[in-house]
PDB file of N, CA and C in Angstrom:
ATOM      1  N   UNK A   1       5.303  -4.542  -6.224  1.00  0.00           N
ATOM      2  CA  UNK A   1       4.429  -5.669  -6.077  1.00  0.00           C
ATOM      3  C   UNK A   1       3.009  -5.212  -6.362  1.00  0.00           C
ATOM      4  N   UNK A   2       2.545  -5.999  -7.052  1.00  0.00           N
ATOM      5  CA  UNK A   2       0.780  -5.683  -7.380  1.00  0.00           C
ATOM      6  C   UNK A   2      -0.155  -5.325  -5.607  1.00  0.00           C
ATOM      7  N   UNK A   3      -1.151  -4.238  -6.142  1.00  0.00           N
ATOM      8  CA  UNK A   3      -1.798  -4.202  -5.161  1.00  0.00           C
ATOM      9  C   UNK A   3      -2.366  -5.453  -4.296  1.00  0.00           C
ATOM     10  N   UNK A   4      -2.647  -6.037  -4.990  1.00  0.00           N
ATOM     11  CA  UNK A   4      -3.783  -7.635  -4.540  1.00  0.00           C
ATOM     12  C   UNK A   4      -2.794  -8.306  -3.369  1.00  0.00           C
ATOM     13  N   UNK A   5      -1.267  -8.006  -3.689  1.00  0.00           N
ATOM     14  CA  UNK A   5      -0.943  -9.198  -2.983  1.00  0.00           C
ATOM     15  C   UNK A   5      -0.449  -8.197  -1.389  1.00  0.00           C
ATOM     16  N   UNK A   6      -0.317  -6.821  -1.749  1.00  0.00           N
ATOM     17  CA  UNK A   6      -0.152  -5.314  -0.969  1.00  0.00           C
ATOM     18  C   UNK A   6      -0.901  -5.760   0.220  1.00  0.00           C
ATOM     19  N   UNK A   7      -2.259  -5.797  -0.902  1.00  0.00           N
ATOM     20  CA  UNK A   7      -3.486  -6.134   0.843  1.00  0.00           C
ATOM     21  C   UNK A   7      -3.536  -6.862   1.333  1.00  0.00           C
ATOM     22  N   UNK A   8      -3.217  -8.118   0.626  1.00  0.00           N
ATOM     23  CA  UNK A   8      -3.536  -9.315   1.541  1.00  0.00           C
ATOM     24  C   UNK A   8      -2.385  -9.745   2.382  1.00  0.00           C
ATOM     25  N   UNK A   9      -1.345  -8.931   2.297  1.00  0.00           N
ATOM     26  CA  UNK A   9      -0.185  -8.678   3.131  1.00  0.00           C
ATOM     27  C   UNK A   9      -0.596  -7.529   4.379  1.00  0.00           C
ATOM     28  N   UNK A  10      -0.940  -6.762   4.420  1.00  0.00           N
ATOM     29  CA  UNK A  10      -1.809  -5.945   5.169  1.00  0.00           C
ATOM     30  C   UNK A  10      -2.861  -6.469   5.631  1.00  0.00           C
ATOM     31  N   UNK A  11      -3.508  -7.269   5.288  1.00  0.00           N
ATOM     32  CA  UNK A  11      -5.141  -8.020   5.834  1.00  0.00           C
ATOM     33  C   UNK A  11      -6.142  -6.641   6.125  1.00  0.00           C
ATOM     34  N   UNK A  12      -5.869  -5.900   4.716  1.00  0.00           N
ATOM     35  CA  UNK A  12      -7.100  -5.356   4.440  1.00  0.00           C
ATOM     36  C   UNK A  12      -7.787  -5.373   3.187  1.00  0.00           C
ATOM     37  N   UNK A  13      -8.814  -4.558   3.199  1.00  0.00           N
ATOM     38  CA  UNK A  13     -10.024  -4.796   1.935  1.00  0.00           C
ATOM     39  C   UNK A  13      -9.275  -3.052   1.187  1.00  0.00           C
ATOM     40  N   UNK A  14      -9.613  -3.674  -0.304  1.00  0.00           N
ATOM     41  CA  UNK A  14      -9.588  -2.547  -1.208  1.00  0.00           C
ATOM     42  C   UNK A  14     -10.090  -1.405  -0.524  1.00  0.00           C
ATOM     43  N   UNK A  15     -11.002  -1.533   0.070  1.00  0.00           N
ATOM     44  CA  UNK A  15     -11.823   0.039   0.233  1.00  0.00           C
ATOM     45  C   UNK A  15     -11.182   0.734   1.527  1.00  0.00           C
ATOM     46  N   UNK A  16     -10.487   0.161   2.145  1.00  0.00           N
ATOM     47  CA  UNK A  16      -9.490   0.421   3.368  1.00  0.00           C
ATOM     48  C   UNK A  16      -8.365   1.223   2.486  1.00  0.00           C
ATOM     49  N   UNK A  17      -7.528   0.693   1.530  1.00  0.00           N
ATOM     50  CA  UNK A  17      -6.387   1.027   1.132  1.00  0.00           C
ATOM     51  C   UNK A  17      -6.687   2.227   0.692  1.00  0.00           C
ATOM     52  N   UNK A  18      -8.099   2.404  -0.147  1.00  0.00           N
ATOM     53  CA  UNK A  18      -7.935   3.420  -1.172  1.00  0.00           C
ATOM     54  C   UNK A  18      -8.595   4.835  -0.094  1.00  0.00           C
ATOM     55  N   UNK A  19      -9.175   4.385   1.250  1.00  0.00           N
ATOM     56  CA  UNK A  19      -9.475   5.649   2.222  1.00  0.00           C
ATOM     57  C   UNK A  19      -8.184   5.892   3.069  1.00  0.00           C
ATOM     58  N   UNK A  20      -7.426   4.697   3.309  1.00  0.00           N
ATOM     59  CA  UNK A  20      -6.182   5.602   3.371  1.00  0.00           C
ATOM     60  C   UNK A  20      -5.551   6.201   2.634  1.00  0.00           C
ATOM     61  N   UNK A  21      -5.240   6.024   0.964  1.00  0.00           N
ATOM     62  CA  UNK A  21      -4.697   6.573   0.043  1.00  0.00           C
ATOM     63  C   UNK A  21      -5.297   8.396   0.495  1.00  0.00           C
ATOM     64  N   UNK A  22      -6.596   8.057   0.066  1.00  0.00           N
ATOM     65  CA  UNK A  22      -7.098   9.519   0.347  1.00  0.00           C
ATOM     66  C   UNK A  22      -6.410  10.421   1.482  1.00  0.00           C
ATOM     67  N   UNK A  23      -6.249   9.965   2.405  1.00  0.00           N
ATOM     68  CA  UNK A  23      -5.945  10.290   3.708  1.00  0.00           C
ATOM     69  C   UNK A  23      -4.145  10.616   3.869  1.00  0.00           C
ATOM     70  N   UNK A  24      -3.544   9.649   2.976  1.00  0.00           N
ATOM     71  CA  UNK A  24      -2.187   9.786   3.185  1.00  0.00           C
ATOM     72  C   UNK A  24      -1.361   9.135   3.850  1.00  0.00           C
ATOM     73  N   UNK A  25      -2.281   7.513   3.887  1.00  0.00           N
ATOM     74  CA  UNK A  25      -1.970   6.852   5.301  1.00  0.00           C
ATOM     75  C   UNK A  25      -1.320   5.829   4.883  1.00  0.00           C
ATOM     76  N   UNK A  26      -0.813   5.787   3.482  1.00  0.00           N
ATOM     77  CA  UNK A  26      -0.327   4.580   2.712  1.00  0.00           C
ATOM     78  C   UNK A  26       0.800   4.607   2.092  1.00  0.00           C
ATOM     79  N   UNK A  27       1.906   3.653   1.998  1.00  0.00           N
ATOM     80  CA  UNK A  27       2.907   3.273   1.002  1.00  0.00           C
ATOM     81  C   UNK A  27       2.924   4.148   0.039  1.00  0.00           C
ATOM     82  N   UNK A  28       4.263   4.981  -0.335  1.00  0.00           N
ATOM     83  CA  UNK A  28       3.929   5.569  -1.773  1.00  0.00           C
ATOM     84  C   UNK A  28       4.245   4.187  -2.689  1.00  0.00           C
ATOM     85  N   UNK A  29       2.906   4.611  -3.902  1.00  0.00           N
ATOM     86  CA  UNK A  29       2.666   4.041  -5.147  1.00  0.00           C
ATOM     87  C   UNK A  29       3.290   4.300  -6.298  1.00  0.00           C
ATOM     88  N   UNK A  30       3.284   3.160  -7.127  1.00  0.00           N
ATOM     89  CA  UNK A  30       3.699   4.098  -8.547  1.00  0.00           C
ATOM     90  C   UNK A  30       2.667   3.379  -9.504  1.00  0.00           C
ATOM     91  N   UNK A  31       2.074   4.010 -10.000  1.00  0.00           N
ATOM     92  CA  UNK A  31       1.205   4.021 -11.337  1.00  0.00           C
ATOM     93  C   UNK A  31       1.874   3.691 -12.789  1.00  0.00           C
ATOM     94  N   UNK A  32       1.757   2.259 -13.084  1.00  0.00           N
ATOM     95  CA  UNK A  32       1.861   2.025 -14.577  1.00  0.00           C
ATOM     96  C   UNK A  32       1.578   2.692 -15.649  1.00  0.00           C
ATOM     97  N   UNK A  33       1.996   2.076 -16.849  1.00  0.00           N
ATOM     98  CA  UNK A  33       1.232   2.618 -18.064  1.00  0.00           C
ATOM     99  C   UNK A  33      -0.356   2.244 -18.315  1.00  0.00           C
ATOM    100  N   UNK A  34      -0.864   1.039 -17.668  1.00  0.00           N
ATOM    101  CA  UNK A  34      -1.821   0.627 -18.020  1.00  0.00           C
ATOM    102  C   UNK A  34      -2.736   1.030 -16.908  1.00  0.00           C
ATOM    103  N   UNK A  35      -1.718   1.796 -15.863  1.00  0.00           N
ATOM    104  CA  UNK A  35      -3.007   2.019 -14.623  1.00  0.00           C
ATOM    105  C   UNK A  35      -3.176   0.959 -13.307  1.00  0.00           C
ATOM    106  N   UNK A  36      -1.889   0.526 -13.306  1.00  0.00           N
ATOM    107  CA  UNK A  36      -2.569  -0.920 -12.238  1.00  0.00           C
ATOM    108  C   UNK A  36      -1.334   0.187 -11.268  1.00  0.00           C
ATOM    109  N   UNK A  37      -1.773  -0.027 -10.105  1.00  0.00           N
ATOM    110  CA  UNK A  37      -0.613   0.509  -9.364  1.00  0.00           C
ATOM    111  C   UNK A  37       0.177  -0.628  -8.636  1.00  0.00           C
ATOM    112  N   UNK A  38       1.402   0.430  -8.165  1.00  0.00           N
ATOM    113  CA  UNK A  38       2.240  -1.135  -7.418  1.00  0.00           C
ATOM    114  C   UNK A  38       3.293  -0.011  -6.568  1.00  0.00           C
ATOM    115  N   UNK A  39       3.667  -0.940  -5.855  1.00  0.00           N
ATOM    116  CA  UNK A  39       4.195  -0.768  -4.119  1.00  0.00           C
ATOM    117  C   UNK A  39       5.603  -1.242  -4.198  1.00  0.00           C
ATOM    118  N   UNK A  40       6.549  -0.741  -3.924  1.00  0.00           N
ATOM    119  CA  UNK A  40       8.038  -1.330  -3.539  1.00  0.00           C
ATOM    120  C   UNK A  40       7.543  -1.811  -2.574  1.00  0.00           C
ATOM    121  N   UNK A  41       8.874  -3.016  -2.703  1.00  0.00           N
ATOM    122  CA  UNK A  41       8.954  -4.010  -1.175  1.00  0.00           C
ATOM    123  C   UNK A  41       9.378  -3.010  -0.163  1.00  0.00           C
ATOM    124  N   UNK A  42      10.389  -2.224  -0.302  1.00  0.00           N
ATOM    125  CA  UNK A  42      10.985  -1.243   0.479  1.00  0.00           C
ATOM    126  C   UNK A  42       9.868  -0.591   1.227  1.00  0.00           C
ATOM    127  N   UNK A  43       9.090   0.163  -0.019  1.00  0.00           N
ATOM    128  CA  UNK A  43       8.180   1.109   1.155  1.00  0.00           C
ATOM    129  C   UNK A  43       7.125   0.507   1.553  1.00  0.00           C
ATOM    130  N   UNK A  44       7.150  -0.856   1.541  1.00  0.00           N
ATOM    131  CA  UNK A  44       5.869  -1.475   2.183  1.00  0.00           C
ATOM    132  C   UNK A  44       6.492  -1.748   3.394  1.00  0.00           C
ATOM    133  N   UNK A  45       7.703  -2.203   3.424  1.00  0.00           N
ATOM    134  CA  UNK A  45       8.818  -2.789   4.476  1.00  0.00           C
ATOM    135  C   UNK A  45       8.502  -1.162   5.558  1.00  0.00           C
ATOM    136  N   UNK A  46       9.109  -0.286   4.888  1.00  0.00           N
ATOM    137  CA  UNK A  46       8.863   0.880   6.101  1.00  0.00           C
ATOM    138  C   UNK A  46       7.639   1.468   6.453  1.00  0.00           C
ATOM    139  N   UNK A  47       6.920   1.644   5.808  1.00  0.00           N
ATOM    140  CA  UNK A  47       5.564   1.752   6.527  1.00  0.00           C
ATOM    141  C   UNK A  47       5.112   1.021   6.844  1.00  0.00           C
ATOM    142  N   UNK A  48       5.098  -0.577   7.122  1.00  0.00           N
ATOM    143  CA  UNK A  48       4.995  -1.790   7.663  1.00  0.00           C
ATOM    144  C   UNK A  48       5.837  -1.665   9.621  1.00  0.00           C
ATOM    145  N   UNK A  49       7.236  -0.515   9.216  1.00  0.00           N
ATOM    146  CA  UNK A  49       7.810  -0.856  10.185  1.00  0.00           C
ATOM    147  C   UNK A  49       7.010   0.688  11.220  1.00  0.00           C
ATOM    148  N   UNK A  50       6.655   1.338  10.326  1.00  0.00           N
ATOM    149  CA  UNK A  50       6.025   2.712  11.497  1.00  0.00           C
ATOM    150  C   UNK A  50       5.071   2.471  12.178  1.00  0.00           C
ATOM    151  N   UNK A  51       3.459   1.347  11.197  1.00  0.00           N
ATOM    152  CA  UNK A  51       2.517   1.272  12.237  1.00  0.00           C
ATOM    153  C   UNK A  51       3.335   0.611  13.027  1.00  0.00           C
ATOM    154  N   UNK A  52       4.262  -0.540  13.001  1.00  0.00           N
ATOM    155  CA  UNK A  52       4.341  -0.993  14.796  1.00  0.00           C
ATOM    156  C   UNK A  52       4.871  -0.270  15.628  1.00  0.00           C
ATOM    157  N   UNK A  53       5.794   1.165  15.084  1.00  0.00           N
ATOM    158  CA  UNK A  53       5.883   1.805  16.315  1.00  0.00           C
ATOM    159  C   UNK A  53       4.921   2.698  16.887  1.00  0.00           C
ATOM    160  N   UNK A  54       3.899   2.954  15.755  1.00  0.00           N
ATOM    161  CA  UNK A  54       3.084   3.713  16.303  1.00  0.00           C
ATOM    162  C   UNK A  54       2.057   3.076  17.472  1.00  0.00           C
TER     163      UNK A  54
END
């Protein structure tokens, strides 16, 4: 799934995602040919399901 719809599923701002990216605190990504990145439903689904246990 495109980032845009990533965050606004998360209810955060670009600049959130990409300081967790840094950090390691995010969904693994996969990077297109053109550079847009994108998110399985899956691993949004499980790291969706860890913050609530955390």
């Amino acid at each position: 799934m495109p980032l845009n719809v990533v965050l606004e599923e998360l209810g955060i701002t670009r600049a959130s995602w990409y300081r967790w990216r840094n950090r390691g605190q995010c969904p693994k990504t996969h990077r297109l040919p053109n550079g847009h990145l994108r998110v399985r439903r899956s691993d949004l689904d499980a790291f969706k399901a860890d913050l609530e246990v955390a």
